[in-house]
C-alpha atoms as a PDB file:
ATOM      1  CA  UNK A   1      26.191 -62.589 -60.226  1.00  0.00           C
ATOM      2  CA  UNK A   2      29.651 -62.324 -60.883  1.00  0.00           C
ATOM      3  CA  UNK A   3      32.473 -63.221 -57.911  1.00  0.00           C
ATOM      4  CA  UNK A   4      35.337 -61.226 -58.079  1.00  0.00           C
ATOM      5  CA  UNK A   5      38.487 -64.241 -57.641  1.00  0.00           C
ATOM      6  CA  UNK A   6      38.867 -64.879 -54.316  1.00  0.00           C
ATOM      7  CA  UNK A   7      42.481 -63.814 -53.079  1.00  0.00           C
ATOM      8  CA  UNK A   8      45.335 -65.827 -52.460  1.00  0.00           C
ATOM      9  CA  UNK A   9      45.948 -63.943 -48.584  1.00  0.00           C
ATOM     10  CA  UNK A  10      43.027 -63.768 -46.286  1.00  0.00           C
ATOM     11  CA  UNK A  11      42.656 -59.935 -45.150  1.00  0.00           C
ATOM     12  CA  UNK A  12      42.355 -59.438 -41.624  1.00  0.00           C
ATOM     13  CA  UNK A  13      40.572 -56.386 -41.968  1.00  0.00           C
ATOM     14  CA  UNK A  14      37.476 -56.328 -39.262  1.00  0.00           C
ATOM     15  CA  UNK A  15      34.096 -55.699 -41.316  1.00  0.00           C
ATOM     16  CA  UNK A  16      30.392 -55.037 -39.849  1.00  0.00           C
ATOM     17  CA  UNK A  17      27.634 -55.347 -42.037  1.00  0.00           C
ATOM     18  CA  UNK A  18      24.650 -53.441 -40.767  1.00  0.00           C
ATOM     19  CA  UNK A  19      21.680 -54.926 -43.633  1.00  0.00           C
ATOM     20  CA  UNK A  20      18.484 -56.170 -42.565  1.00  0.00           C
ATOM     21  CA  UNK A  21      17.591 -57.933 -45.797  1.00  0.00           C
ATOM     22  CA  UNK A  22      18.492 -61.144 -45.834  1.00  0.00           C
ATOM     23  CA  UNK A  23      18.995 -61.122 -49.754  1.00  0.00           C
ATOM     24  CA  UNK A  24      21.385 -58.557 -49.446  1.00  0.00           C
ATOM     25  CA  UNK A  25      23.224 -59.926 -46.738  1.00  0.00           C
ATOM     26  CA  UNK A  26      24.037 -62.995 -48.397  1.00  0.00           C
ATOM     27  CA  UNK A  27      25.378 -61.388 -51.789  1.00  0.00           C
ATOM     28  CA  UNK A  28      27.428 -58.817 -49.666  1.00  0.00           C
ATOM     29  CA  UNK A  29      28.912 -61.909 -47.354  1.00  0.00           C
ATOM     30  CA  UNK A  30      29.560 -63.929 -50.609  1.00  0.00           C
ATOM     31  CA  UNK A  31      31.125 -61.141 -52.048  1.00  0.00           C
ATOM     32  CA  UNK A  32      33.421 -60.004 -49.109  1.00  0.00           C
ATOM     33  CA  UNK A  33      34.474 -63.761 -48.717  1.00  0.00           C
ATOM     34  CA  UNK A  34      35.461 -64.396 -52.502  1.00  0.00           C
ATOM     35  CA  UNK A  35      37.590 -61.076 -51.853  1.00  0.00           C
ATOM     36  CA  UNK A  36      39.337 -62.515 -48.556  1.00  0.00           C
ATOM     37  CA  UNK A  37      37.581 -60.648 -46.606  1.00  0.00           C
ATOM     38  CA  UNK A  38      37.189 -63.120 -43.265  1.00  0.00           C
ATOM     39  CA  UNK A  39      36.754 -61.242 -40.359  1.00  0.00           C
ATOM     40  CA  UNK A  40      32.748 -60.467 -41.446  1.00  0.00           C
ATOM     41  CA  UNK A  41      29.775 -59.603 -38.384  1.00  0.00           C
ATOM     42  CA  UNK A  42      26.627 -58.543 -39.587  1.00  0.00           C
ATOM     43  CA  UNK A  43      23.671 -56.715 -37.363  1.00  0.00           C
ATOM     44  CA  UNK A  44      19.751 -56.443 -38.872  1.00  0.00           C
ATOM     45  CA  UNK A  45      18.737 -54.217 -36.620  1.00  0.00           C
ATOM     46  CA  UNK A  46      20.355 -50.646 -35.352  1.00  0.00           C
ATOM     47  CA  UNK A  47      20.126 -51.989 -31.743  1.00  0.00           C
ATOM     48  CA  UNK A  48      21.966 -55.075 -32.804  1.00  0.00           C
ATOM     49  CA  UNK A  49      25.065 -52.500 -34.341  1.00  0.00           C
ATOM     50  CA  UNK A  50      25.156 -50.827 -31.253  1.00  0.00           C
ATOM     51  CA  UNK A  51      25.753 -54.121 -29.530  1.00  0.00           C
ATOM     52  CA  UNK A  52      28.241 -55.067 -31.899  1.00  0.00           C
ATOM     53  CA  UNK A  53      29.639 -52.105 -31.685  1.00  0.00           C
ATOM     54  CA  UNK A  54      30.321 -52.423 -27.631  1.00  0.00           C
ATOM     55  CA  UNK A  55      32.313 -55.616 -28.767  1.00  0.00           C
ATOM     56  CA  UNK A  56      34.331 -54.804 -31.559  1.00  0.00           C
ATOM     57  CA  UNK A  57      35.737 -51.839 -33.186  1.00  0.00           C
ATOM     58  CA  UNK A  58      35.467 -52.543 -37.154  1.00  0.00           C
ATOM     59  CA  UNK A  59      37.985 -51.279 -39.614  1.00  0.00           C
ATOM     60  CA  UNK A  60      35.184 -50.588 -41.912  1.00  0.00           C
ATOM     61  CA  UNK A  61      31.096 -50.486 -41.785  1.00  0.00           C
ATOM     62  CA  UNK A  62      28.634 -51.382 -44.428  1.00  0.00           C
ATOM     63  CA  UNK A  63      25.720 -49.506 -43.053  1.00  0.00           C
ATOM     64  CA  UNK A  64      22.095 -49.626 -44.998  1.00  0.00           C
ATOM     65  CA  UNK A  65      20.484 -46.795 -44.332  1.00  0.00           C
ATOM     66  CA  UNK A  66      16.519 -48.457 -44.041  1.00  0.00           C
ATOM     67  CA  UNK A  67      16.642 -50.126 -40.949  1.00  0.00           C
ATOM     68  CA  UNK A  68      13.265 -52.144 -38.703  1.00  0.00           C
ATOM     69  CA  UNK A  69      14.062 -50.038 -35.988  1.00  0.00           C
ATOM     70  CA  UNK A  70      15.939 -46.878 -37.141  1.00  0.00           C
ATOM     71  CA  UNK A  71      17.284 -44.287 -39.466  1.00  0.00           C
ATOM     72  CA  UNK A  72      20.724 -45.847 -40.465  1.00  0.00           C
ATOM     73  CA  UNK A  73      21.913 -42.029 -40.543  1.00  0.00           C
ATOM     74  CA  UNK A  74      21.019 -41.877 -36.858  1.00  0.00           C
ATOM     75  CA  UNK A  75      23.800 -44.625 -36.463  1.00  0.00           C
ATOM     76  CA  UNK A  76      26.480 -42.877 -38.318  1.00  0.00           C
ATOM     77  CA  UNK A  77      27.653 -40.407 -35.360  1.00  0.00           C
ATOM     78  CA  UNK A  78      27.169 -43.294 -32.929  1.00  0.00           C
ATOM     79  CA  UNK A  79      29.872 -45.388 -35.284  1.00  0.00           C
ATOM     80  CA  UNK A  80      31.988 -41.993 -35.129  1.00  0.00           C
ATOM     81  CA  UNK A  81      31.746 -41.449 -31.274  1.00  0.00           C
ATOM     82  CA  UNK A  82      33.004 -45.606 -30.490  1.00  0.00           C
ATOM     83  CA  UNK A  83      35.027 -46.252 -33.463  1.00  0.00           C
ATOM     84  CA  UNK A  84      36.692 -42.508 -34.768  1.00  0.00           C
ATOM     85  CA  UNK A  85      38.844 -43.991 -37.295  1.00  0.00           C
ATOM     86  CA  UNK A  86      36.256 -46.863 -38.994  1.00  0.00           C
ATOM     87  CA  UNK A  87      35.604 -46.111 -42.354  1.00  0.00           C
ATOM     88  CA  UNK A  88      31.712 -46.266 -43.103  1.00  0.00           C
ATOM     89  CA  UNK A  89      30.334 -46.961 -46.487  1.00  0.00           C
ATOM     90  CA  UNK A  90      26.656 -46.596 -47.008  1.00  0.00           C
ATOM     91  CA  UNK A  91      25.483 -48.979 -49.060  1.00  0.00           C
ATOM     92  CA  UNK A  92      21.709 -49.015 -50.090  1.00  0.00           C
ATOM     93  CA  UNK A  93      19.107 -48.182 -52.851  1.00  0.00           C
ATOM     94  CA  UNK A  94      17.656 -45.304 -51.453  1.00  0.00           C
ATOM     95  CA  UNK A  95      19.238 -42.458 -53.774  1.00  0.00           C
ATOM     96  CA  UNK A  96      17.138 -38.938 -52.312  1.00  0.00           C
ATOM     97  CA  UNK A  97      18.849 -35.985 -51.920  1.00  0.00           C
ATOM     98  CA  UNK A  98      18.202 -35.772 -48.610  1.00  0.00           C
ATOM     99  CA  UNK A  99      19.701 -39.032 -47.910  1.00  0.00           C
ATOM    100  CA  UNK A 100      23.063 -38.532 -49.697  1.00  0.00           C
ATOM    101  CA  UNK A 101      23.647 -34.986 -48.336  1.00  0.00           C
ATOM    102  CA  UNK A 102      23.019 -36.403 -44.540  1.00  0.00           C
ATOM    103  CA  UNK A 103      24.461 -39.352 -44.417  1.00  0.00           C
ATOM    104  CA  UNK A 104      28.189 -37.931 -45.896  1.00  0.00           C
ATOM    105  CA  UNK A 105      27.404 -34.506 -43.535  1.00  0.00           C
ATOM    106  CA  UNK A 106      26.797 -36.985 -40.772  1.00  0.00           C
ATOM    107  CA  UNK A 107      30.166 -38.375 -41.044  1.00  0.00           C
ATOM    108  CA  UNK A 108      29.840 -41.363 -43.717  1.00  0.00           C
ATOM    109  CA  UNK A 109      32.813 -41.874 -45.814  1.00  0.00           C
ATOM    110  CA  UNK A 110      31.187 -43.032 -49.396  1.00  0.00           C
ATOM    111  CA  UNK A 111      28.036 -43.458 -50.760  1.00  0.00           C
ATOM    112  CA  UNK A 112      26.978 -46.849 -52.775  1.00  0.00           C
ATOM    113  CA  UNK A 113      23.704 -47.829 -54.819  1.00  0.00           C
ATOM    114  CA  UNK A 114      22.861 -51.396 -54.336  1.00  0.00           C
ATOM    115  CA  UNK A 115      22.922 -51.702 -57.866  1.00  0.00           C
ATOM    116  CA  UNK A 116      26.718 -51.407 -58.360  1.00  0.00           C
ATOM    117  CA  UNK A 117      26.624 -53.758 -55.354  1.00  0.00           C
ATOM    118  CA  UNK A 118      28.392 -56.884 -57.442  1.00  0.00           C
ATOM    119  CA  UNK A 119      30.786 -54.166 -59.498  1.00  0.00           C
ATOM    120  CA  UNK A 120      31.853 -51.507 -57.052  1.00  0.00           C
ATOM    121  CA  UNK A 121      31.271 -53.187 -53.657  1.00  0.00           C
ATOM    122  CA  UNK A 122      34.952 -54.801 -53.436  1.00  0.00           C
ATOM    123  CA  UNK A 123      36.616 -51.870 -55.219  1.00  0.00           C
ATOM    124  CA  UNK A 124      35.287 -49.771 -53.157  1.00  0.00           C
ATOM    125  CA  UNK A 125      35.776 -50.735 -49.773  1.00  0.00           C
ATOM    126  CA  UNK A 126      39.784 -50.913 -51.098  1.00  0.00           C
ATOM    127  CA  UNK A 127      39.558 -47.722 -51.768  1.00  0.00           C
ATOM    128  CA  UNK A 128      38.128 -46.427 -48.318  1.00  0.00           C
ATOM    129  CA  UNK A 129      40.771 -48.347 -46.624  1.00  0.00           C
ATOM    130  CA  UNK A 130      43.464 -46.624 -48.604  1.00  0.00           C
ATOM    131  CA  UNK A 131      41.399 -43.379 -47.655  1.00  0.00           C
ATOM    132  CA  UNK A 132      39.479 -42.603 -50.425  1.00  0.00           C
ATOM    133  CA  UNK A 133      35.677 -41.510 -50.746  1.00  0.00           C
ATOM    134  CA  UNK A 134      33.613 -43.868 -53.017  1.00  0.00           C
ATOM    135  CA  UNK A 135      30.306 -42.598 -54.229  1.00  0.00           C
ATOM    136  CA  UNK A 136      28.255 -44.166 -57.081  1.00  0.00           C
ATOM    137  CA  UNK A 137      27.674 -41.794 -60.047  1.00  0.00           C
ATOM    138  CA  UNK A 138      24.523 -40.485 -59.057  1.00  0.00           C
ATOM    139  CA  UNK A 139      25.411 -39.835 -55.822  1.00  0.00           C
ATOM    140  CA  UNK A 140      28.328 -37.993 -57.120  1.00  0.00           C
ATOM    141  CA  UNK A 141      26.042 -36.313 -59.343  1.00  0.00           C
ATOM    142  CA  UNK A 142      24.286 -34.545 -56.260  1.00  0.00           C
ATOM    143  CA  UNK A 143      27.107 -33.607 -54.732  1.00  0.00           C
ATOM    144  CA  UNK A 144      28.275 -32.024 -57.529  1.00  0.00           C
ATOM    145  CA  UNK A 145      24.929 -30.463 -57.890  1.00  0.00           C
ATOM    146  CA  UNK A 146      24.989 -28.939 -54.499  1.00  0.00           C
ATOM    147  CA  UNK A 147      28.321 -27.504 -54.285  1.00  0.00           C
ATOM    148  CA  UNK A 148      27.045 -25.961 -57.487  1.00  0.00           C
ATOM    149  CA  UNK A 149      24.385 -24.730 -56.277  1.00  0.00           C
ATOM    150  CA  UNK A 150      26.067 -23.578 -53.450  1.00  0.00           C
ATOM    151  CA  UNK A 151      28.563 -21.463 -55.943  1.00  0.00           C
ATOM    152  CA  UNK A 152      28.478 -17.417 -55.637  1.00  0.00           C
ATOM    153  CA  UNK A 153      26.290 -16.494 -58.602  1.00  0.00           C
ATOM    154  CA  UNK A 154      23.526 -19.100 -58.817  1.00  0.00           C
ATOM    155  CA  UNK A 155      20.535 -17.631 -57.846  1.00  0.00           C
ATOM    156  CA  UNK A 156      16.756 -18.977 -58.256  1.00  0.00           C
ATOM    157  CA  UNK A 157      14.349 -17.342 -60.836  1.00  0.00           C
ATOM    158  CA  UNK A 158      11.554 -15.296 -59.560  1.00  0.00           C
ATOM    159  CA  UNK A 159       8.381 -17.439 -60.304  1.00  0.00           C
ATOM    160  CA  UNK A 160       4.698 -16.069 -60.021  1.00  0.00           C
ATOM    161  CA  UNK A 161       2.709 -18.569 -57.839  1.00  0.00           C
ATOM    162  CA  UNK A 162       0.804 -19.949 -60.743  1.00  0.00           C
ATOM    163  CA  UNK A 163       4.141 -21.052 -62.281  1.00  0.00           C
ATOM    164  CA  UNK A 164       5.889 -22.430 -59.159  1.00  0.00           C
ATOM    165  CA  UNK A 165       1.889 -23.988 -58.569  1.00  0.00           C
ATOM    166  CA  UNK A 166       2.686 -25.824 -61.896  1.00  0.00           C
ATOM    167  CA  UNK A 167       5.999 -26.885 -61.752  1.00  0.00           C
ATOM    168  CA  UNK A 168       5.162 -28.645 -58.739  1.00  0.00           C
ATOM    169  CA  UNK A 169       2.040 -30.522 -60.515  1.00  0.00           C
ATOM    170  CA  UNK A 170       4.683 -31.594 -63.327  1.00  0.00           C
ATOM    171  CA  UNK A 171       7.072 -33.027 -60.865  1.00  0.00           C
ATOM    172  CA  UNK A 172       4.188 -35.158 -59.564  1.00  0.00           C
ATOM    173  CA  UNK A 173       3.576 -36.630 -63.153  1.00  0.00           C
ATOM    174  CA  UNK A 174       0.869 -34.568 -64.180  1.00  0.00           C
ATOM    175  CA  UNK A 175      -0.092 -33.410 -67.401  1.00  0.00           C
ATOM    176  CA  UNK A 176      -1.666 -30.131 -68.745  1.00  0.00           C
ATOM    177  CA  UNK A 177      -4.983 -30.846 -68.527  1.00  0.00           C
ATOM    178  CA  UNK A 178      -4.926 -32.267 -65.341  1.00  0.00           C
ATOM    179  CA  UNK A 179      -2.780 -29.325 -64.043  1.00  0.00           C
ATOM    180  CA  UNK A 180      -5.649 -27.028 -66.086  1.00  0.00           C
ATOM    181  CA  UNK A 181      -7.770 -28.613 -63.812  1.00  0.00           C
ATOM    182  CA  UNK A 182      -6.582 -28.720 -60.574  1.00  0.00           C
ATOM    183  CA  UNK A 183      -5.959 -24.765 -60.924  1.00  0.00           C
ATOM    184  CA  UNK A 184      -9.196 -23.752 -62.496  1.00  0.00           C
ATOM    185  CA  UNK A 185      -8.031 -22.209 -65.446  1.00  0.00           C
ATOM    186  CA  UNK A 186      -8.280 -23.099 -69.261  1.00  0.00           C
ATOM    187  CA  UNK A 187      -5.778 -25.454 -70.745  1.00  0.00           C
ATOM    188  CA  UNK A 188      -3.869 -22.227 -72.896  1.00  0.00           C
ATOM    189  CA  UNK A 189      -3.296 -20.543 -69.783  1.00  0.00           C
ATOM    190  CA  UNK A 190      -1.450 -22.967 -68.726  1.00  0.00           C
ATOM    191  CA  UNK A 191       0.960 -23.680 -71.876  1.00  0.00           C
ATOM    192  CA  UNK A 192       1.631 -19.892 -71.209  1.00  0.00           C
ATOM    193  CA  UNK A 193       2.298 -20.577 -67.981  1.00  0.00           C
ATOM    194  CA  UNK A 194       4.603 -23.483 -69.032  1.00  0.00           C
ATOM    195  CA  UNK A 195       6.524 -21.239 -71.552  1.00  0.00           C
ATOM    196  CA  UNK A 196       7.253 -18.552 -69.167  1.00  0.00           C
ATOM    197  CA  UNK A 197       8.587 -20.972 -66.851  1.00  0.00           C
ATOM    198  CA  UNK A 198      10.341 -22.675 -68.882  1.00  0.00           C
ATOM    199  CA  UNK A 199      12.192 -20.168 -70.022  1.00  0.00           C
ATOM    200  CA  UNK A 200      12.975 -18.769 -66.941  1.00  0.00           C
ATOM    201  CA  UNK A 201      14.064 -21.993 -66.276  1.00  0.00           C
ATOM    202  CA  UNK A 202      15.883 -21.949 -69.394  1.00  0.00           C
ATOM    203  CA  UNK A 203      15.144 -25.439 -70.197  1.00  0.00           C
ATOM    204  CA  UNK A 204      13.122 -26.744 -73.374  1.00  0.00           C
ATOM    205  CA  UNK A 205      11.193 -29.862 -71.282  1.00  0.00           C
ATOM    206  CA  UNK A 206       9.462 -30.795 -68.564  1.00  0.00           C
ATOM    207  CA  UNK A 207      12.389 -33.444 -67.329  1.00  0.00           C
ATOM    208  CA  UNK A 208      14.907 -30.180 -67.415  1.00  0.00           C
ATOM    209  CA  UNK A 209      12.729 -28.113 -65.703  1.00  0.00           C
ATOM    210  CA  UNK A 210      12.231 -30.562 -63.137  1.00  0.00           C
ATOM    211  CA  UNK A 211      15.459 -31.031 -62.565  1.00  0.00           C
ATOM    212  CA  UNK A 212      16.833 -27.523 -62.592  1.00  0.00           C
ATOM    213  CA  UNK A 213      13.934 -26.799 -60.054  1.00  0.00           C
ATOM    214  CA  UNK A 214      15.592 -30.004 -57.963  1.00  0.00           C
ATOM    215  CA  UNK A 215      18.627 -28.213 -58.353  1.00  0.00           C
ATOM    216  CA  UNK A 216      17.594 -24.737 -57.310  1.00  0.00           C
ATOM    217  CA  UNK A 217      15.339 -25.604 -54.096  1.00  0.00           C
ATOM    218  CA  UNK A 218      12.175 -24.536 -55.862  1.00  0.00           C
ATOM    219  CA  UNK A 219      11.011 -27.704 -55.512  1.00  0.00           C
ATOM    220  CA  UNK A 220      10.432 -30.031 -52.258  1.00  0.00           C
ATOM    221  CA  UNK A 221      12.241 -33.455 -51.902  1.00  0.00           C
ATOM    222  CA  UNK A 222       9.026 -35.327 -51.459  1.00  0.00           C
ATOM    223  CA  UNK A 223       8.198 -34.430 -54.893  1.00  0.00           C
ATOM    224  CA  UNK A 224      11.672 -35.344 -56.302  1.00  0.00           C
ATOM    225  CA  UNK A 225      10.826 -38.545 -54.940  1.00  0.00           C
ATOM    226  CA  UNK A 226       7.115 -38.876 -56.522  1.00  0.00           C
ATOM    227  CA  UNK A 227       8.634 -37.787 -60.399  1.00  0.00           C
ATOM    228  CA  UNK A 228       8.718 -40.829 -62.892  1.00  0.00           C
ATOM    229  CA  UNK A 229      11.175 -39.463 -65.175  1.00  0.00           C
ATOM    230  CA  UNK A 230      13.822 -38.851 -62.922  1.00  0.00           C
ATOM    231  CA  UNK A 231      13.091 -39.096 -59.980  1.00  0.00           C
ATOM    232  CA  UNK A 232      15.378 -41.185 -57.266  1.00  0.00           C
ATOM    233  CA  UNK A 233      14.203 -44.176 -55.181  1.00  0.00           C
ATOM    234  CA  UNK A 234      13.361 -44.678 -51.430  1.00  0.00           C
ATOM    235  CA  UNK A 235      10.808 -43.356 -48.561  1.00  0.00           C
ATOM    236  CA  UNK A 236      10.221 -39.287 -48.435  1.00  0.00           C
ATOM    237  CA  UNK A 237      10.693 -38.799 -44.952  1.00  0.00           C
ATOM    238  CA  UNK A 238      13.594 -40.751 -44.728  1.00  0.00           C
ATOM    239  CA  UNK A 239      16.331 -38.479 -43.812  1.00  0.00           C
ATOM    240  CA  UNK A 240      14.480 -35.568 -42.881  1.00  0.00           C
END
């Protein structure tokens, strides 16, 4: 793992780490400390963070969003209601829609994947204190997507219920004879099927089609989650 060099001026910015792995913890303390940063607490559990946060009022929050004992996004309006102006960074691996879209509606300033933890951690957490709004590139991506999708003019296909019946079976990894199968039908129904909704879709492959169906709410997050080729990481009923 790579250290960014430590600084020559200790910062006296107040940091709580709210991370129940102990893994993690360690690389993010290592990391904040080779960056000057001294004043460090961390909390594993959300109970601990609300302790914490009776005794301190951070300058900026770490907050993983998988906690023993809680939804981390449960935490986020607590943070608010104590400490209005803290900056709060999520930083975690799950990467669901659902999770991205609460935890910034809830009030969280940026959004980072563990795995840009060792390039993006320090940068970012400069950034938020200088009032910016980090966000790894997926993340990004789905905000992007949803403002999109939000845009006047973008409006869902009309699909038959065999169609929408087998876009759902692709997102779950199946392939045409098992989808053949689990509807009852012969295997060239369902490549017609497949070409009509593809081009409805107006996609040429099952990895567009699942994600333009992502995209337009024809599909459910659970099964975002369950897709191989694309799909993001962490637990379905997360951030429901």
């Amino acid at each position: 793992m790579s250290s960014p060099r430590r600084t020559s001026q200790p910062l006296g910015h107040r940091v709580l780490v709210i991370e129940d792995e102990r893994q993690s913890t360690q690389a993010i303390v290592a990391l904040l400390d080779a960056a000057g940063f001294r004043s460090v607490t961390v909390a594993d559990t959300a109970r601990s963070a609300r302790a914490r946060l009776d005794e301190l009022v951070p300058d900026l929050v770490l907050l993983d969003l998988r906690l023993p004992d809680g939804n981390g996004v449960d935490l986020i309006p607590v943070i608010r209601a104590k400490a209005p102006r803290t900056r709060i960074l999520v930083l975690t691996v799950v990467t669901t829609t659902n999770c991205i879209l609460s935890a910034l509606q809830a009030g969280a300033d940026g959004y980072l994947y563990k795995d840009d933890l060792d390039i993006r951690l320090v940068h970012a957490m400069q950034d938020l204190l200088k009032g910016g709004a980090p966000l790894s590139s997926g993340a990004a991506r789905v905000v992007l997507d949803h403002l999109q999708l939000d845009a006047p003019g973008i409006a869902a296909p009309r699909l038959t219920p065999k169609e929408k019946a087998v876009l759902e079976l692709l997102a779950i990894g199946h392939g045409y004879g098992d989808i053949a199968n689990d509807l009852g039908v012969e295997l060239n129904t369902i490549r017609t099927h497949i070409r009509s909704l593809y081009t409805k879709l107006g996609v040429e492959n099952r990895a567009e089609a699942i994600n333009v169906g992502w995209r337009l709410r024809l599909l459910r997050e659970p099964d975002r989650d369950a897709a191989v080729a694309v799909g993001g990481r962490g637990d379905p009923g997360l951030c429901k």
